[in-house]
Protein backbone atom coordinates (compact mmCIF):
# COMPACT_ATOMS: atom_id res chain seq x y z
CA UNK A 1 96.98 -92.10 137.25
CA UNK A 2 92.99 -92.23 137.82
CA UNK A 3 91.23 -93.86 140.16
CA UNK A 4 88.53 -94.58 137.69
CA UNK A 5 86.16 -93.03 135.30
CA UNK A 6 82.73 -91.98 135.75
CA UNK A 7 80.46 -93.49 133.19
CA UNK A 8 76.12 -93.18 134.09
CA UNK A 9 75.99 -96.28 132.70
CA UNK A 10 77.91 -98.60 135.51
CA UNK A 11 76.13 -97.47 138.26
CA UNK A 12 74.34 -98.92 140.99
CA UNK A 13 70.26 -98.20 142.04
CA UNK A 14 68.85 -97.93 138.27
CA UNK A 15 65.55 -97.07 139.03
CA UNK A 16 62.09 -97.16 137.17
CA UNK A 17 60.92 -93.19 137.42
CA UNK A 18 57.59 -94.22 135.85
CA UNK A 19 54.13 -95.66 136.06
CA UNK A 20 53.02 -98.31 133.53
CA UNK A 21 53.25 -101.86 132.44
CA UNK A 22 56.33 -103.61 132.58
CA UNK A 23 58.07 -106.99 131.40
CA UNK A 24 59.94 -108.43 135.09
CA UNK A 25 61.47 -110.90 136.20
CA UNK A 26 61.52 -111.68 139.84
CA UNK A 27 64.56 -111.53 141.09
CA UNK A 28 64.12 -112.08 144.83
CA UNK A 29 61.30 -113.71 146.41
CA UNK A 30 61.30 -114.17 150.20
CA UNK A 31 58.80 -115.96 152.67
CA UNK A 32 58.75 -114.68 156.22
CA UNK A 33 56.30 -112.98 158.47
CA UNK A 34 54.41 -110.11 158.47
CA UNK A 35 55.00 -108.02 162.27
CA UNK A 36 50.88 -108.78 162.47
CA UNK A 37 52.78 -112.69 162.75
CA UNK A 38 50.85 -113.84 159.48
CA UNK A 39 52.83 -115.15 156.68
CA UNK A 40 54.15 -112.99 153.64
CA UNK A 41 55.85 -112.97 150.19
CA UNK A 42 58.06 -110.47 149.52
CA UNK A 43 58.87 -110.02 145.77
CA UNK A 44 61.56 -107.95 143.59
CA UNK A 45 61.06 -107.40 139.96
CA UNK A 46 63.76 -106.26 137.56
CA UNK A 47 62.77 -104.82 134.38
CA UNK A 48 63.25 -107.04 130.93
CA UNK A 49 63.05 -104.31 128.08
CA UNK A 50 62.53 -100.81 127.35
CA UNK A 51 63.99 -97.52 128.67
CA UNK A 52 63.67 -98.77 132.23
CA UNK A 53 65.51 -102.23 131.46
CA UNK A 54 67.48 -102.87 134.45
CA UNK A 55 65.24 -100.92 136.65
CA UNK A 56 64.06 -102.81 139.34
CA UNK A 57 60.73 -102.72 141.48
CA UNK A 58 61.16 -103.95 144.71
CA UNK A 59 59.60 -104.59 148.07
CA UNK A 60 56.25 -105.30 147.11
CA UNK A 61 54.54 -107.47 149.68
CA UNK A 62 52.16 -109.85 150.24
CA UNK A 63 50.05 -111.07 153.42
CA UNK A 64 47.98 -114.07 153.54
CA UNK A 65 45.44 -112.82 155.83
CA UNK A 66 43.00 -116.40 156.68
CA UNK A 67 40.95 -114.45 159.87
CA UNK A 68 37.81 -115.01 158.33
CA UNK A 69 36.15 -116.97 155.09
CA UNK A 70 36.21 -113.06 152.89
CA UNK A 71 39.77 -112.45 154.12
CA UNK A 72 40.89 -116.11 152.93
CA UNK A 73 39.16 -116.03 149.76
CA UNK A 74 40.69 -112.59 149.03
CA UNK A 75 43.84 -114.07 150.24
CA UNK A 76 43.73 -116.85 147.68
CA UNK A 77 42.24 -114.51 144.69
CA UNK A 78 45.57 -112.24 145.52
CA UNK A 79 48.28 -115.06 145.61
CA UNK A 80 46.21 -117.33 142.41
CA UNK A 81 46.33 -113.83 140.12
CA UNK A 82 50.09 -113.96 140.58
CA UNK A 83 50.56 -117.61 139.84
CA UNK A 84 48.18 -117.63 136.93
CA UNK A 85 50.16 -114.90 135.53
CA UNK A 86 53.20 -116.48 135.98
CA UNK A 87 51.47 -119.39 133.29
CA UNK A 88 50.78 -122.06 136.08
CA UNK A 89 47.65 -123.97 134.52
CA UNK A 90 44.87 -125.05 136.63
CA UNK A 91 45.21 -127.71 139.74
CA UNK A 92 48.37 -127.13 140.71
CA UNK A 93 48.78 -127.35 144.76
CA UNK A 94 50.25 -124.62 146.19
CA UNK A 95 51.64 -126.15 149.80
CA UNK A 96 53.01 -123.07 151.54
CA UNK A 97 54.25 -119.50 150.78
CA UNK A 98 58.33 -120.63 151.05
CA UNK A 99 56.90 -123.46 148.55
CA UNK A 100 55.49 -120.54 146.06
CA UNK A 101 58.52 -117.78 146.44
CA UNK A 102 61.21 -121.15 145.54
CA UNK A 103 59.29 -121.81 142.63
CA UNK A 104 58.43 -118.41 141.89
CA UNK A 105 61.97 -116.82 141.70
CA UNK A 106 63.47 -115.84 138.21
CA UNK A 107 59.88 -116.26 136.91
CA UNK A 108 58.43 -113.95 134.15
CA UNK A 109 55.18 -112.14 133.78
CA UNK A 110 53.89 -108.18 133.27
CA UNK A 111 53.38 -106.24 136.26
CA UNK A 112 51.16 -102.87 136.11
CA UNK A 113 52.89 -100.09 138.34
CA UNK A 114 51.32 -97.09 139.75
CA UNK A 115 52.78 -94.70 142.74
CA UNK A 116 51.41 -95.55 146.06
CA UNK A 117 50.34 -93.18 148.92
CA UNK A 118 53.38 -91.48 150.63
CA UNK A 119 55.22 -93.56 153.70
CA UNK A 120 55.29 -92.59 157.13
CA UNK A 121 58.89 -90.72 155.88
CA UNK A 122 56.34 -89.01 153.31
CA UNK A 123 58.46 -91.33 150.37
CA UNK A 124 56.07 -92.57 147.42
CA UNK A 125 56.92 -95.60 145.59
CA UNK A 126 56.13 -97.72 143.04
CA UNK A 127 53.35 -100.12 143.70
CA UNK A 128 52.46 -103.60 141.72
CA UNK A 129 48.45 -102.85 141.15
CA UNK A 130 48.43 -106.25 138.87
CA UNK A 131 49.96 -109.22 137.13
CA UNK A 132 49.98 -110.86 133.51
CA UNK A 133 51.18 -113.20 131.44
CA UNK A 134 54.46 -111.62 130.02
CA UNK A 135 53.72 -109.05 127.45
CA UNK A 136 54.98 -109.68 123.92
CA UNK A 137 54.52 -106.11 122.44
CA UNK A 138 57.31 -104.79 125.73
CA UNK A 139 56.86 -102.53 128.81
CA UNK A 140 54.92 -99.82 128.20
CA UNK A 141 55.42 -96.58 130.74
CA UNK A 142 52.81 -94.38 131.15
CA UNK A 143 54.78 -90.98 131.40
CA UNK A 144 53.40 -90.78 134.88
CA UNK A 145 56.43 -89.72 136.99
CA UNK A 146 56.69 -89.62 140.97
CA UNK A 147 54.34 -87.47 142.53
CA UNK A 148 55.87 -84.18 143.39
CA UNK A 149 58.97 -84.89 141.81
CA UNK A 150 60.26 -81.25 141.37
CA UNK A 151 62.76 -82.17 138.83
CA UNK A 152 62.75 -84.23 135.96
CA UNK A 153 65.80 -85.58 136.06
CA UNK A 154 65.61 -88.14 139.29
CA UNK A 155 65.69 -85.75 142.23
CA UNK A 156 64.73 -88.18 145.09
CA UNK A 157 66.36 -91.19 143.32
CA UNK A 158 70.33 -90.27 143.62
CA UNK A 159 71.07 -88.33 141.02
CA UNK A 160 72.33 -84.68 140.79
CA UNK A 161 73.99 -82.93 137.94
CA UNK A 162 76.92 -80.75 138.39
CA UNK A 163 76.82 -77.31 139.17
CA UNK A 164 76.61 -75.07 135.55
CA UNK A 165 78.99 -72.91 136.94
CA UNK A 166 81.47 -74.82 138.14
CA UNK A 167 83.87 -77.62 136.47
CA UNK A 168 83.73 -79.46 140.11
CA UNK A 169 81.26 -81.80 140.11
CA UNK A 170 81.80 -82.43 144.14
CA UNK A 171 81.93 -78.82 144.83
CA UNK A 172 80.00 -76.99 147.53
CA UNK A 173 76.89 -75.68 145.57
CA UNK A 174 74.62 -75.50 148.75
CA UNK A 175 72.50 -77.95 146.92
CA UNK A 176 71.48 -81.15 148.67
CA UNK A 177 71.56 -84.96 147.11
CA UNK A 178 68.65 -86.78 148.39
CA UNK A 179 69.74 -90.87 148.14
CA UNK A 180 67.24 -93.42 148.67
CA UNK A 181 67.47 -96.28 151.09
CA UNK A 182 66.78 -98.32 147.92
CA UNK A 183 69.77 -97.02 145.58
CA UNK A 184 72.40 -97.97 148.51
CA UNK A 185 74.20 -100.94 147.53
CA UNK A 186 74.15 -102.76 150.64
């Protein structure tokens, strides 16, 4: 008897592999502090529709940065755009940051994606540039894939496809399978 059966559809760490405009919904949103000690929103989006349904954007982070009158205006531009997208009308207080990411969880709205510049690991990511009301004509990727991505089919993101010339999947190719920190399940 099997253990199970492999199926590419039941797995974990679905990722978005491109650029674009997509339908989310946030599905974690997190106040805390930023290691400068200033306050922060963490946010992760999961994708409504399209190809990339599922697929989920994550870590994308927020500072309120009040040192100076600019900084706290941009501050308040920054954290009003997502709010206004998310269809809150004018005059609404906004208290605190733990205030916004309670009310802000499980929220809808578009998000426009580009890759950022690589981490200090030299790992690019998907970066929210922008925020709208939710998009009734769908996500819309851009066909603009992962900088440097040598392969088309997700190398960098967990998956690997079996050796041509063998019927063993798991067997010793010499090949490598790179697995994100983000497509672990825990």
């Amino acid at each position: 008897m099997s253990l199970f059966t492999t199926d590419s559809n039941n797995v974990f760490g679905t990722g978005v592999q491109e650029a674009g405009s997509y339908n989310v919904q946030i599905i974690k949103a997190e106040a805390g502090k930023a290691n400068s000690g200033r306050e922060k929103l963490t946010l992760d989006y999961q994708v409504l529709d399209g190809k990339y349904a599922g697929g989920e954007i994550r870590y994308q982070t927020m500072t309120w940065i009040n040192d100076d009158n600019e900084k706290l205006k941009q501050s308040i531009r920054r954290f009003n755009t997502l709010v206004v997208a998310l269809g809150v009308g004018d005059g609404v207080k906004i208290e605190s940051i733990p205030q916004l990411a309670k009310s802000v969880l499980n929220k809808k709205l578009t998000v426009d994606v580009d890759w950022a510049e690589p981490n200090n690991k030299g790992n690019v990511y998907l970066e929210v540039r922008g925020y709208h009301l939710l998009d009734p004509e769908g996500s819309k990727p851009n066909g603009v894939r992962r900088p440097n991505e040598s392969q088309p089919s997700g190398k960098g993101k967990g998956t690997a496809a079996p050796s041509a010339t063998s019927s063993d999947p798991f067997a010793n190719t010499g090949d490598s399978i790179d697995i994100s920190e983000d497509d672990l399940p825990f």
